[in-house]
N, C-alpha and C. Protein backbone atom coordinates (compact mmCIF):
# COMPACT_ATOMS: atom_id res chain seq x y z
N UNK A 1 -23.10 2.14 -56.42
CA UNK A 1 -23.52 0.77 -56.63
C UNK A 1 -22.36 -0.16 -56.30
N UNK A 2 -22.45 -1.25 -55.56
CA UNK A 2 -21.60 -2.00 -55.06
C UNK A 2 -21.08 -2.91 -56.20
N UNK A 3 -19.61 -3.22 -56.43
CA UNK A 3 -19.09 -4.08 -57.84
C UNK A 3 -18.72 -5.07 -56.85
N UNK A 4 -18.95 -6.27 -57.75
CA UNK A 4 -18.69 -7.67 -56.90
C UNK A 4 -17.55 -7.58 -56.96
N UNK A 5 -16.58 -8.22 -56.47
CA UNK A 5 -14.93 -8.63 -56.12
C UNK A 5 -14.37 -8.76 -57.53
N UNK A 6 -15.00 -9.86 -57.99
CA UNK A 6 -14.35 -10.02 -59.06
C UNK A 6 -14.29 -9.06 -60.57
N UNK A 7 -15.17 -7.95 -60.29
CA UNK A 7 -14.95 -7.30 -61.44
C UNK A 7 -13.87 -5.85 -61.41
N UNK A 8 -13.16 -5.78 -60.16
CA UNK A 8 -12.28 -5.16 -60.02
C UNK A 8 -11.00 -5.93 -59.68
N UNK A 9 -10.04 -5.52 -60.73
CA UNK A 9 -8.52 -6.34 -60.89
C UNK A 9 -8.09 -6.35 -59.81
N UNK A 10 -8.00 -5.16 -58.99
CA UNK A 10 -7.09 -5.10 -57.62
C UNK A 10 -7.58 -5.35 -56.64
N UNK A 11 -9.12 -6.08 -56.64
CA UNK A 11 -9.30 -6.77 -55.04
C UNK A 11 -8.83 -7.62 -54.75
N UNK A 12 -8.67 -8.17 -54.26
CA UNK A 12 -8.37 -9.34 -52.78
C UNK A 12 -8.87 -9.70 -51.78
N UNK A 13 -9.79 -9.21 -51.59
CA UNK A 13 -10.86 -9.05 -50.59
C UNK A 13 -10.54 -9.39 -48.92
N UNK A 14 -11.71 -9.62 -48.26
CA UNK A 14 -11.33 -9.10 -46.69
C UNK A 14 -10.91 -10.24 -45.76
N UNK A 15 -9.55 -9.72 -45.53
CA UNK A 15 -8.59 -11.07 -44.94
C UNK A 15 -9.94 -11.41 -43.85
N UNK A 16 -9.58 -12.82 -43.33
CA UNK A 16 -10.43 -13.94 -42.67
C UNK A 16 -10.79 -13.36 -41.76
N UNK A 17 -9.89 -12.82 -40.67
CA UNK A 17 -9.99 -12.23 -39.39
C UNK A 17 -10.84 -10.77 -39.36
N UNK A 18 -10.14 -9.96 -40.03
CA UNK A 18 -10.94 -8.84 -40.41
C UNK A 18 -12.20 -8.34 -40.61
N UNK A 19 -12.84 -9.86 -41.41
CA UNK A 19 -14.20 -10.28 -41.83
C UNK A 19 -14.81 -10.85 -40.30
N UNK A 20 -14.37 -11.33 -39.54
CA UNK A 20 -15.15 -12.01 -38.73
C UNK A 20 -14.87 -10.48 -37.74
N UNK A 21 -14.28 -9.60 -37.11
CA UNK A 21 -14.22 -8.61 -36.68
C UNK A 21 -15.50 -7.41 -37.38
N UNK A 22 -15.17 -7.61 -38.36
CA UNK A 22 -16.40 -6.75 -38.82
C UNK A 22 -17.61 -7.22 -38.93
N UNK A 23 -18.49 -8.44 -39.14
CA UNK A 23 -19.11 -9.24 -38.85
C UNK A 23 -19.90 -9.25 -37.26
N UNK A 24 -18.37 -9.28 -35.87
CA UNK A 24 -19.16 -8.98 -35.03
C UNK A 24 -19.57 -7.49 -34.73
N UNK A 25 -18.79 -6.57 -34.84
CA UNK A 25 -18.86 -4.94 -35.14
C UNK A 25 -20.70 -5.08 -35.20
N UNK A 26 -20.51 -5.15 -36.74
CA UNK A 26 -21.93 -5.14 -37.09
C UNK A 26 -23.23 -5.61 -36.77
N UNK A 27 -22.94 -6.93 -35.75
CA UNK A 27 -23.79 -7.65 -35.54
C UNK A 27 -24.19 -6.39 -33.84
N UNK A 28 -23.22 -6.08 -33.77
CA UNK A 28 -23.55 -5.28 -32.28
C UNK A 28 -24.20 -3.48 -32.49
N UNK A 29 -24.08 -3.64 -33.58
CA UNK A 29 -24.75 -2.10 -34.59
C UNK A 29 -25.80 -2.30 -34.69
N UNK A 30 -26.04 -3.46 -35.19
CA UNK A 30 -27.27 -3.74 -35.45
C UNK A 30 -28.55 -3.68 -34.06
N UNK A 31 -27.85 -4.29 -33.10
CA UNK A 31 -28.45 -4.57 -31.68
C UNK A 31 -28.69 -3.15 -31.29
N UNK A 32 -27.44 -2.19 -31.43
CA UNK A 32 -27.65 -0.72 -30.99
C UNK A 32 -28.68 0.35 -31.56
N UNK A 33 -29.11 0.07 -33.01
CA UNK A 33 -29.60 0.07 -33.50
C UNK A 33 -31.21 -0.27 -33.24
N UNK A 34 -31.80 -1.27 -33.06
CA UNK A 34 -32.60 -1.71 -32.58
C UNK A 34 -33.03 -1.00 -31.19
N UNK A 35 -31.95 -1.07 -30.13
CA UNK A 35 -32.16 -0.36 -29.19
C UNK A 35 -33.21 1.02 -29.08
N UNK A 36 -32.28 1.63 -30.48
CA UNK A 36 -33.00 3.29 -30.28
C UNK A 36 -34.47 3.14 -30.84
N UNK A 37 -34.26 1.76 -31.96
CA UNK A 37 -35.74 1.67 -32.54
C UNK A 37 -37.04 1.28 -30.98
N UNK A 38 -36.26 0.78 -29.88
CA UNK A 38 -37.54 0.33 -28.85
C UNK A 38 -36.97 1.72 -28.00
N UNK A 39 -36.35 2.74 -27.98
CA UNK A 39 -36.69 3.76 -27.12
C UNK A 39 -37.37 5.00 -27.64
N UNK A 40 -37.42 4.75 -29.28
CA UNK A 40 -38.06 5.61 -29.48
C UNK A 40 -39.86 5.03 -29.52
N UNK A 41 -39.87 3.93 -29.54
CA UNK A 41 -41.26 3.32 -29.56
C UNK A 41 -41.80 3.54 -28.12
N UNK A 42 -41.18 3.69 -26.97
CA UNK A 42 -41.06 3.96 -25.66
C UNK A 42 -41.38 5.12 -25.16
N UNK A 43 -40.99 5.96 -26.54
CA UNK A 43 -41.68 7.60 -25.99
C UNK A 43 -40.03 7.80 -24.81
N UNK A 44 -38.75 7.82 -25.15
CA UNK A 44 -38.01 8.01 -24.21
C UNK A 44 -37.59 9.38 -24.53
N UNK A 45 -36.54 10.09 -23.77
CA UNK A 45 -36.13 11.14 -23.56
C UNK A 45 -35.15 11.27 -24.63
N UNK A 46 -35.64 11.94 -25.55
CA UNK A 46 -34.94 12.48 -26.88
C UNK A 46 -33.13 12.75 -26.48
N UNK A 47 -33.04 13.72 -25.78
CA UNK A 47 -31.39 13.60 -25.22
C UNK A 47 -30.78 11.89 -25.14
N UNK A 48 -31.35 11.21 -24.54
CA UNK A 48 -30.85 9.92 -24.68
C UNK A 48 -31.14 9.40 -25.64
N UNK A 49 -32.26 9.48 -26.49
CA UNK A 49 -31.98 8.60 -28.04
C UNK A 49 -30.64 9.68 -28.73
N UNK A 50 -30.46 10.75 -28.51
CA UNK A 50 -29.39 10.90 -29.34
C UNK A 50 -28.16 10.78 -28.94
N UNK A 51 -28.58 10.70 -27.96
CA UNK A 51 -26.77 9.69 -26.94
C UNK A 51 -26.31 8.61 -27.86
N UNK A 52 -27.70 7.83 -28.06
CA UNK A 52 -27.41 6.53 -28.71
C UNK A 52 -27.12 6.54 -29.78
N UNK A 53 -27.81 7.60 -30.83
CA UNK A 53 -27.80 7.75 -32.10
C UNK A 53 -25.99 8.01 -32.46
N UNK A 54 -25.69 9.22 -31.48
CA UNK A 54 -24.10 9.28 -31.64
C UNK A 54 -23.03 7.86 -31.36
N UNK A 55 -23.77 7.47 -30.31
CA UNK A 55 -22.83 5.59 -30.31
C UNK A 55 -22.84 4.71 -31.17
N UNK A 56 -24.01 5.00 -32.23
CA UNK A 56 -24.29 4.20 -33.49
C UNK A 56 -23.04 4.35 -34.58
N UNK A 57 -23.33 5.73 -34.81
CA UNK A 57 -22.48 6.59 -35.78
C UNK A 57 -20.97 6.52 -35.47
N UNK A 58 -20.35 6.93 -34.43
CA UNK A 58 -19.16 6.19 -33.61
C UNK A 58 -18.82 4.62 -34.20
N UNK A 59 -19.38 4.15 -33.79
CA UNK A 59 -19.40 2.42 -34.16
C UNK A 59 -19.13 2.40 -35.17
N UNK A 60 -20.16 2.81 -36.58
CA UNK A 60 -20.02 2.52 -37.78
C UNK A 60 -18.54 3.39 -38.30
N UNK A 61 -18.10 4.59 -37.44
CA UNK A 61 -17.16 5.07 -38.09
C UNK A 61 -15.32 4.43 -37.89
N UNK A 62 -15.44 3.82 -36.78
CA UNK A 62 -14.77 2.86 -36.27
C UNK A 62 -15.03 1.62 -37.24
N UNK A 63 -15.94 0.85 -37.66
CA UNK A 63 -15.79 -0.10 -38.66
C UNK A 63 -15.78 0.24 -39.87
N UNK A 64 -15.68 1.41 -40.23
CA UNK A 64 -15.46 1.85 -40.99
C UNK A 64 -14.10 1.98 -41.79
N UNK A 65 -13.19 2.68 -40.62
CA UNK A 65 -11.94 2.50 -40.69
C UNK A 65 -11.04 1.00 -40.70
N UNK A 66 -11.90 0.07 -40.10
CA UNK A 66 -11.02 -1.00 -40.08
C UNK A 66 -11.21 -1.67 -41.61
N UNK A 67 -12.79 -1.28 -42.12
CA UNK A 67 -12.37 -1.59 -43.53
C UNK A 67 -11.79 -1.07 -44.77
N UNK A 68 -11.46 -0.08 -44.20
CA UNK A 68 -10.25 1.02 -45.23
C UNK A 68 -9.11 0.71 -45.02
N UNK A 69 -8.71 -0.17 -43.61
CA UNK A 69 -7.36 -0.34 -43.44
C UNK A 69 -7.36 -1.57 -43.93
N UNK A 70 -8.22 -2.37 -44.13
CA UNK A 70 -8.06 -3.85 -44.70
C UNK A 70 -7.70 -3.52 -46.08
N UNK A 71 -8.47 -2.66 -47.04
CA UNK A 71 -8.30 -2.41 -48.35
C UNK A 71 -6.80 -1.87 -49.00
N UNK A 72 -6.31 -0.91 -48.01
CA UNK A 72 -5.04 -0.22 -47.39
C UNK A 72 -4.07 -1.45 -47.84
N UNK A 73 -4.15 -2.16 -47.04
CA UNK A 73 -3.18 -3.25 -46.52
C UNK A 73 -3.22 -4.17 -47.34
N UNK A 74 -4.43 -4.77 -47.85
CA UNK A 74 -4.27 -5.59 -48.76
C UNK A 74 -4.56 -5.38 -50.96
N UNK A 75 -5.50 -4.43 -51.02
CA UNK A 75 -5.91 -4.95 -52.37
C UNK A 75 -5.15 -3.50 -52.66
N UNK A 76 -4.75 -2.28 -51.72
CA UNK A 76 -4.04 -1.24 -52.90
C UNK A 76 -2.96 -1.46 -52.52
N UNK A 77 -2.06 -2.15 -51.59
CA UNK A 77 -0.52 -2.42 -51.58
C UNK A 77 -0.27 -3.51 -52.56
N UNK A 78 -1.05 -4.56 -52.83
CA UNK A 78 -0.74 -5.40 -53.89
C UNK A 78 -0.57 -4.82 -55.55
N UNK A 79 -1.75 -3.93 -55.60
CA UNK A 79 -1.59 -2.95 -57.24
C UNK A 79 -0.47 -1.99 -57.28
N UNK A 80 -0.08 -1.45 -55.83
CA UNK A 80 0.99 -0.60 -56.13
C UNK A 80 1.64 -1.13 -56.02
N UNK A 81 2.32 -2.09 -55.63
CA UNK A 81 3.87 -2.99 -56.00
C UNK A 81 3.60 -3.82 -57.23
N UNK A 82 2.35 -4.16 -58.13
CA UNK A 82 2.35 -4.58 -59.42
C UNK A 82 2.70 -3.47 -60.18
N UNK A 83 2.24 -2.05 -59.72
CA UNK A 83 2.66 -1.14 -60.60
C UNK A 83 1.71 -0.61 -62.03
N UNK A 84 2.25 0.25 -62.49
CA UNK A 84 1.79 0.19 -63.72
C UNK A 84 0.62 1.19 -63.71
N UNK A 85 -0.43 1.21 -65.07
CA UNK A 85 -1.90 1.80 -64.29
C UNK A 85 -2.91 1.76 -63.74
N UNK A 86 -2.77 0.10 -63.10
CA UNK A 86 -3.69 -0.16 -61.90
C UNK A 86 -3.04 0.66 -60.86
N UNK A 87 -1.54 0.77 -60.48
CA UNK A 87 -1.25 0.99 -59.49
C UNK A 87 -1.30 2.75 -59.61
N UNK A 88 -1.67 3.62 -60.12
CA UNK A 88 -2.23 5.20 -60.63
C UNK A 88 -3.12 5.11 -59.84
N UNK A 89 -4.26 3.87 -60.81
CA UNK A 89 -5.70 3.80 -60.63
C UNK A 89 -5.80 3.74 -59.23
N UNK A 90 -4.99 2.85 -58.05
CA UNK A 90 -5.19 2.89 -56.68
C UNK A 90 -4.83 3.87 -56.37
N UNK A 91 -4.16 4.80 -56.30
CA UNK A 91 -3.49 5.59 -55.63
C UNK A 91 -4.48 6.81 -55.74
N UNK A 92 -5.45 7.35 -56.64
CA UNK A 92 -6.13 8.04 -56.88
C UNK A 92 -7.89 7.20 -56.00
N UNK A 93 -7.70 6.25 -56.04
CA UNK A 93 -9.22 5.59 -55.29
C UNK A 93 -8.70 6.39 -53.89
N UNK A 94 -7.37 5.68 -53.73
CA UNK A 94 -7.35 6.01 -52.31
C UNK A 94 -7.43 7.41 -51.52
N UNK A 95 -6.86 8.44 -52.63
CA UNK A 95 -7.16 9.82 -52.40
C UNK A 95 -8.47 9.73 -52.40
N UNK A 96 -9.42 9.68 -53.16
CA UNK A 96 -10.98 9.39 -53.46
C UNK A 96 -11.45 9.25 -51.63
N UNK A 97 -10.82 8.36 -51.59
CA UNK A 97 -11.54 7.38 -50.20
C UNK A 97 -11.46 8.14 -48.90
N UNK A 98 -9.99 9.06 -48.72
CA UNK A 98 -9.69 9.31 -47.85
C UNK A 98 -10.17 10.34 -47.72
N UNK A 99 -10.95 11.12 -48.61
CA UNK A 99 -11.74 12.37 -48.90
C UNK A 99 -13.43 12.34 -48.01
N UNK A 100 -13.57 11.27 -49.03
CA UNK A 100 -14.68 10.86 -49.04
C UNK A 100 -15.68 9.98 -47.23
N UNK A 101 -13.99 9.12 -46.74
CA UNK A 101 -14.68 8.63 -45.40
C UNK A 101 -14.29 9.00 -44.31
N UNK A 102 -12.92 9.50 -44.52
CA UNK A 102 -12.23 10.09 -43.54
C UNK A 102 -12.29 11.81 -42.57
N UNK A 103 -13.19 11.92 -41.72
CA UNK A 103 -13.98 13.40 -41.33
C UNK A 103 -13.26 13.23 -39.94
């Protein structure tokens, strides 16, 4: 379940640029997306919807990473130089994370 920003101490959320990078990312996922939805309505050649299906997955795993490196960079380097047991608490998300998105 997704926690809003503010109910976790150590966000900071997603620098300006980052956000508008992921923003267009997504907006072009979405389009790719769509794509496979009119080739499969098309009756197309299964090998090529899963061409696409893999360019989808690609994409998202690529924006994926750029929002782990935003989190990286900004909301668990700020808790670990505050220290203390927020900065535990990050250091264990981030094991968590790197488990969890990183294949």
């Amino acid at each position: 379940m997704a926690r809003p920003k503010s109910e976790v101490p150590h966000a900071e959320g997603i620098e300006e640029e980052t956000k508008q990078s992921l923003l267009r990312r997504l907006s072009r996922i979405r389009g790719q997306v769509e794509g496979i939805r009119k080739m499969v309505e098309e009756d197309r050649y299964c090998p090529d919807i899963l061409q696409q299906f893999d360019a989808v997955h690609s994409a998202l795993k690529s924006t994926q990473k750029e929002l782990l490196a935003n989190h990286l960079n900004r909301c668990a380097t700020s808790a670990i130089e505050r220290g203390g047991e927020e900065a535990e608490q990050v250091r264990k998300e981030i094991v968590e994370l790197f488990g969890r998105y990183m294949d």
